[in-house]
N, C-alpha and C. Protein backbone atom coordinates (compact mmCIF):
# COMPACT_ATOMS: atom_id res chain seq x y z
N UNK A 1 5.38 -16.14 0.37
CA UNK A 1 4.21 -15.30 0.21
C UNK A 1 3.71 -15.48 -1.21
N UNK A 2 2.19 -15.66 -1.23
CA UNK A 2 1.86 -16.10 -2.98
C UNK A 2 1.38 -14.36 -3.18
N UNK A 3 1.29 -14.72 -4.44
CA UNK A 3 0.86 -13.28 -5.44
C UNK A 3 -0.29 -12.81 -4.71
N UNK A 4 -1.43 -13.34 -3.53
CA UNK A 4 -2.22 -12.39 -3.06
C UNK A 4 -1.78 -12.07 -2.31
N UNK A 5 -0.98 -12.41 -1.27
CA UNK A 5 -0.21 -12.13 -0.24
C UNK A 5 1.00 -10.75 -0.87
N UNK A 6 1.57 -10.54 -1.56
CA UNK A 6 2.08 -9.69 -1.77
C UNK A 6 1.27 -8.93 -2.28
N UNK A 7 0.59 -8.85 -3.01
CA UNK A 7 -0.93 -7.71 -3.46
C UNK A 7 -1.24 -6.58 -2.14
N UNK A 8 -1.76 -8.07 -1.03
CA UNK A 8 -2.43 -6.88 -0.39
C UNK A 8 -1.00 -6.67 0.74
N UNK A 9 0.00 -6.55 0.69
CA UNK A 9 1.29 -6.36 1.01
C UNK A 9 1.52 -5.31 0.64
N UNK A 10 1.65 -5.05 -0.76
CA UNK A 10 1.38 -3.53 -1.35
C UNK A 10 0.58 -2.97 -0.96
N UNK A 11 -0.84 -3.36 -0.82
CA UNK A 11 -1.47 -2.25 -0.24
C UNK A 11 -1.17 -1.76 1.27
N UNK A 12 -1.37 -2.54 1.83
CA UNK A 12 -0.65 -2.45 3.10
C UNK A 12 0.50 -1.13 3.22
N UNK A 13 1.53 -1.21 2.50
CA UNK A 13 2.70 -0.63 2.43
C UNK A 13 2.12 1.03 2.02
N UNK A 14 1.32 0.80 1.09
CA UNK A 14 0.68 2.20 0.51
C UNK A 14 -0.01 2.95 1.75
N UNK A 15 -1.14 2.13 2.14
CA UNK A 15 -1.53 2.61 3.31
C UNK A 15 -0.87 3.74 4.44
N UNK A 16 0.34 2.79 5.02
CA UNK A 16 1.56 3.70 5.69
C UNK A 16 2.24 4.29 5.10
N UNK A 17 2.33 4.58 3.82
CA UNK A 17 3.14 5.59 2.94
C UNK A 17 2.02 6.72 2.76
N UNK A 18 0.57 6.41 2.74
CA UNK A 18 -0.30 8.02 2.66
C UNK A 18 -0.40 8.12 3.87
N UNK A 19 -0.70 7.47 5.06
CA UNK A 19 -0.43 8.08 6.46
C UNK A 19 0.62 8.77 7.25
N UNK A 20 1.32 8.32 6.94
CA UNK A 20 3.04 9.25 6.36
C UNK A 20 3.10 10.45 5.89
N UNK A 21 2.45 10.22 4.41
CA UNK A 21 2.38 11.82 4.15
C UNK A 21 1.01 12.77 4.44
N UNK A 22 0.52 12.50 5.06
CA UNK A 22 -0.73 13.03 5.86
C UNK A 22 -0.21 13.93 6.88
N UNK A 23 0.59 12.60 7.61
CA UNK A 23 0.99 13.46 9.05
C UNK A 23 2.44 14.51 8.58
N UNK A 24 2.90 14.29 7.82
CA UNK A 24 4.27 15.07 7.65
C UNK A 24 4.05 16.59 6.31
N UNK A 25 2.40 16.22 5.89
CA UNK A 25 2.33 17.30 4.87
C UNK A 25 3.06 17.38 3.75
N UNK A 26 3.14 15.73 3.17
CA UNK A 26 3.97 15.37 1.83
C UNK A 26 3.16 15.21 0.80
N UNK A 27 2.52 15.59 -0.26
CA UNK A 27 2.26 15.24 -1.26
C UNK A 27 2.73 14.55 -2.17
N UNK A 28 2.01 13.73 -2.64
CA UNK A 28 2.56 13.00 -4.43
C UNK A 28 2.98 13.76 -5.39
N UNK A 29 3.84 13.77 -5.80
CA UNK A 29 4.46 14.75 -6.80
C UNK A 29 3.54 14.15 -8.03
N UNK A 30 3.43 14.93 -8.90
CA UNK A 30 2.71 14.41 -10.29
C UNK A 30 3.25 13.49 -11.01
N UNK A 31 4.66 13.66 -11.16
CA UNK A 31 5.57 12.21 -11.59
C UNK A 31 5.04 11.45 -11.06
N UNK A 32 5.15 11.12 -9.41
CA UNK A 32 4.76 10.22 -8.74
C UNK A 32 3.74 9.95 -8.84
N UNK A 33 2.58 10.64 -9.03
CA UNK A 33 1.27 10.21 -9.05
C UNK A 33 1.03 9.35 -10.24
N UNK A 34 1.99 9.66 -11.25
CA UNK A 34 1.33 8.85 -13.12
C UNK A 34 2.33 7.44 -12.48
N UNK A 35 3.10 7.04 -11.61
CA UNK A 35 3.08 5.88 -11.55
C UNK A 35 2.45 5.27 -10.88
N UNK A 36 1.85 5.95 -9.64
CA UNK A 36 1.13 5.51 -8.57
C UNK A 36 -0.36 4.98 -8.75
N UNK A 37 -1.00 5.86 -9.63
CA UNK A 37 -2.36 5.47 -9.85
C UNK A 37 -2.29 4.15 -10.70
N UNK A 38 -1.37 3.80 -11.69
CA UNK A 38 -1.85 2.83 -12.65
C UNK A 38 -1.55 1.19 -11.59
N UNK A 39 -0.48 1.92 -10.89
CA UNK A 39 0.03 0.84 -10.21
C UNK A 39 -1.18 0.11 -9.00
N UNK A 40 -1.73 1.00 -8.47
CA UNK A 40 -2.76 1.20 -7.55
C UNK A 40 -4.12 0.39 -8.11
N UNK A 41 -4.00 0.92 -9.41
CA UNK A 41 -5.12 0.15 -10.50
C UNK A 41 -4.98 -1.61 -10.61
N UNK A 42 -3.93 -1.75 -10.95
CA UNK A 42 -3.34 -2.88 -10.97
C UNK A 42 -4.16 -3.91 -10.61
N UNK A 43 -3.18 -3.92 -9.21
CA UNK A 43 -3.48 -4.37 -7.98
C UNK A 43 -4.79 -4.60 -7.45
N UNK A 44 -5.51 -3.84 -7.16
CA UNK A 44 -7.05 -3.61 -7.53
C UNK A 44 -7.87 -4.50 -8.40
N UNK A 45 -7.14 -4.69 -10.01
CA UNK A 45 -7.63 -5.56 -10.43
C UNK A 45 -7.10 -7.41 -10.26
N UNK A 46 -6.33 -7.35 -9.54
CA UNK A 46 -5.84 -9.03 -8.96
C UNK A 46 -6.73 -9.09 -8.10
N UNK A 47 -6.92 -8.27 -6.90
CA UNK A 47 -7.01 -8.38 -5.56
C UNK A 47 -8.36 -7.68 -5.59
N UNK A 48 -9.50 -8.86 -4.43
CA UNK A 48 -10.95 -8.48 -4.38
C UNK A 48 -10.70 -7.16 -3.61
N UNK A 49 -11.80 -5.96 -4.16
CA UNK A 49 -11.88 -4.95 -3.14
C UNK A 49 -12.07 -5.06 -1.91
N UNK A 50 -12.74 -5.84 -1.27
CA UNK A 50 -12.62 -5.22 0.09
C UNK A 50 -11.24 -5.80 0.76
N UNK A 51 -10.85 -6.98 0.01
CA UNK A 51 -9.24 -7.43 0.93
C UNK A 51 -8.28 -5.99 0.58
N UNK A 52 -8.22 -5.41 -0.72
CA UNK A 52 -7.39 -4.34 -0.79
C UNK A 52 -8.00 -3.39 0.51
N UNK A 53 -8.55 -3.06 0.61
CA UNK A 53 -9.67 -2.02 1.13
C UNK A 53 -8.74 -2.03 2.62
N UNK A 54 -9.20 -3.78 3.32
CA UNK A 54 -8.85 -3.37 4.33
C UNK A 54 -7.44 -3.82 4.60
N UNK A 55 -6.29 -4.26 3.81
CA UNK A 55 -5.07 -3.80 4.04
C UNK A 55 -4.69 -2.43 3.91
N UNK A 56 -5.14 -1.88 3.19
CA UNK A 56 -4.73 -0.64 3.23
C UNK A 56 -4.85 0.43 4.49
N UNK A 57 -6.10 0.02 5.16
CA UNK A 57 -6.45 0.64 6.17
C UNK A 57 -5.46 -0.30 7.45
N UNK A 58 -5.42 -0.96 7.38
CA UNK A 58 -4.70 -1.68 8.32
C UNK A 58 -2.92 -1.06 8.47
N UNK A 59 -2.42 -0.86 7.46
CA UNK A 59 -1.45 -0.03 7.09
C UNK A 59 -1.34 1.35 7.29
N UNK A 60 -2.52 2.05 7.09
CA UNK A 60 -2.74 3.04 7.98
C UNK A 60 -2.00 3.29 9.26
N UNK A 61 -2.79 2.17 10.23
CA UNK A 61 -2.87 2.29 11.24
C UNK A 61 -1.48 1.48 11.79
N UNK A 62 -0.44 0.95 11.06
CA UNK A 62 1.11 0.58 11.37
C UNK A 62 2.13 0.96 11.00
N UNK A 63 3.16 0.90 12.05
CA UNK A 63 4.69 1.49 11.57
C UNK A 63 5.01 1.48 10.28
N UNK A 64 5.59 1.84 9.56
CA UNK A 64 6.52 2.09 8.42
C UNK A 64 6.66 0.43 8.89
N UNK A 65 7.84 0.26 9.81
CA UNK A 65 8.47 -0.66 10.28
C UNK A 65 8.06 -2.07 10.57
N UNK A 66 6.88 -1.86 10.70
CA UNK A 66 5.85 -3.30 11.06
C UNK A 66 5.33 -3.53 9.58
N UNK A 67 4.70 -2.77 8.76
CA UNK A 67 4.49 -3.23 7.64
C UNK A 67 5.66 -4.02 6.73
N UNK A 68 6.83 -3.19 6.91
CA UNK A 68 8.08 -3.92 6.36
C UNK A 68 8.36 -5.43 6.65
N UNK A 69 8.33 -5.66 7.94
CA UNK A 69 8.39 -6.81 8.49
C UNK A 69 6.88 -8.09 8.63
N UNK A 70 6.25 -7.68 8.06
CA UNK A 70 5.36 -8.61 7.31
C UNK A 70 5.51 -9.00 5.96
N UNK A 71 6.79 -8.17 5.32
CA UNK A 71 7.29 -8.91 3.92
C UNK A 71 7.97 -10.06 4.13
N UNK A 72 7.65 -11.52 4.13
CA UNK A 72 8.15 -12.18 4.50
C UNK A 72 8.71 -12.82 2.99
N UNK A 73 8.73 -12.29 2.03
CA UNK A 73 9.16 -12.98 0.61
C UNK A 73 10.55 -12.49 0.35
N UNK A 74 10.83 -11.48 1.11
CA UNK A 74 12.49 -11.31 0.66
C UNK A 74 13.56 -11.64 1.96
């Protein structure tokens, strides 16, 4: 997997981690959030918006488990 491929991998992963806490009524803790946003930023700036855009939404809409298993780099 090259560096865009893991980019929008992350996003991907994020995706099903806020759909996650959507449905279960988990919030970002504020700790969590001061790593999350810069990290989020990042990424964002490697990766064209709309490819982030729509991994993320795509992630949304998949398992925890299926997103995992599209990491094909480890």
């Amino acid at each position: 997997m090259g560096a865009q491929g893991a980019l929008a991998w992350a996003a991907r992963l994020w995706g099903a981690a806020e759909s996650l806490r959507e449905r279960y009524g988990i919030p970002l803790t504020p700790l969590e959030r001061d790593d999350y946003k810069p990290a989020v930023a990042a990424v964002l700036m490697h990766l064209e918006e709309q490819v982030f855009h729509a991994a993320w939404t795509q992630g949304r809409t998949m398992a925890i488990e299926q997103v995992l298993a599209t990491n094909t780099a480890y």
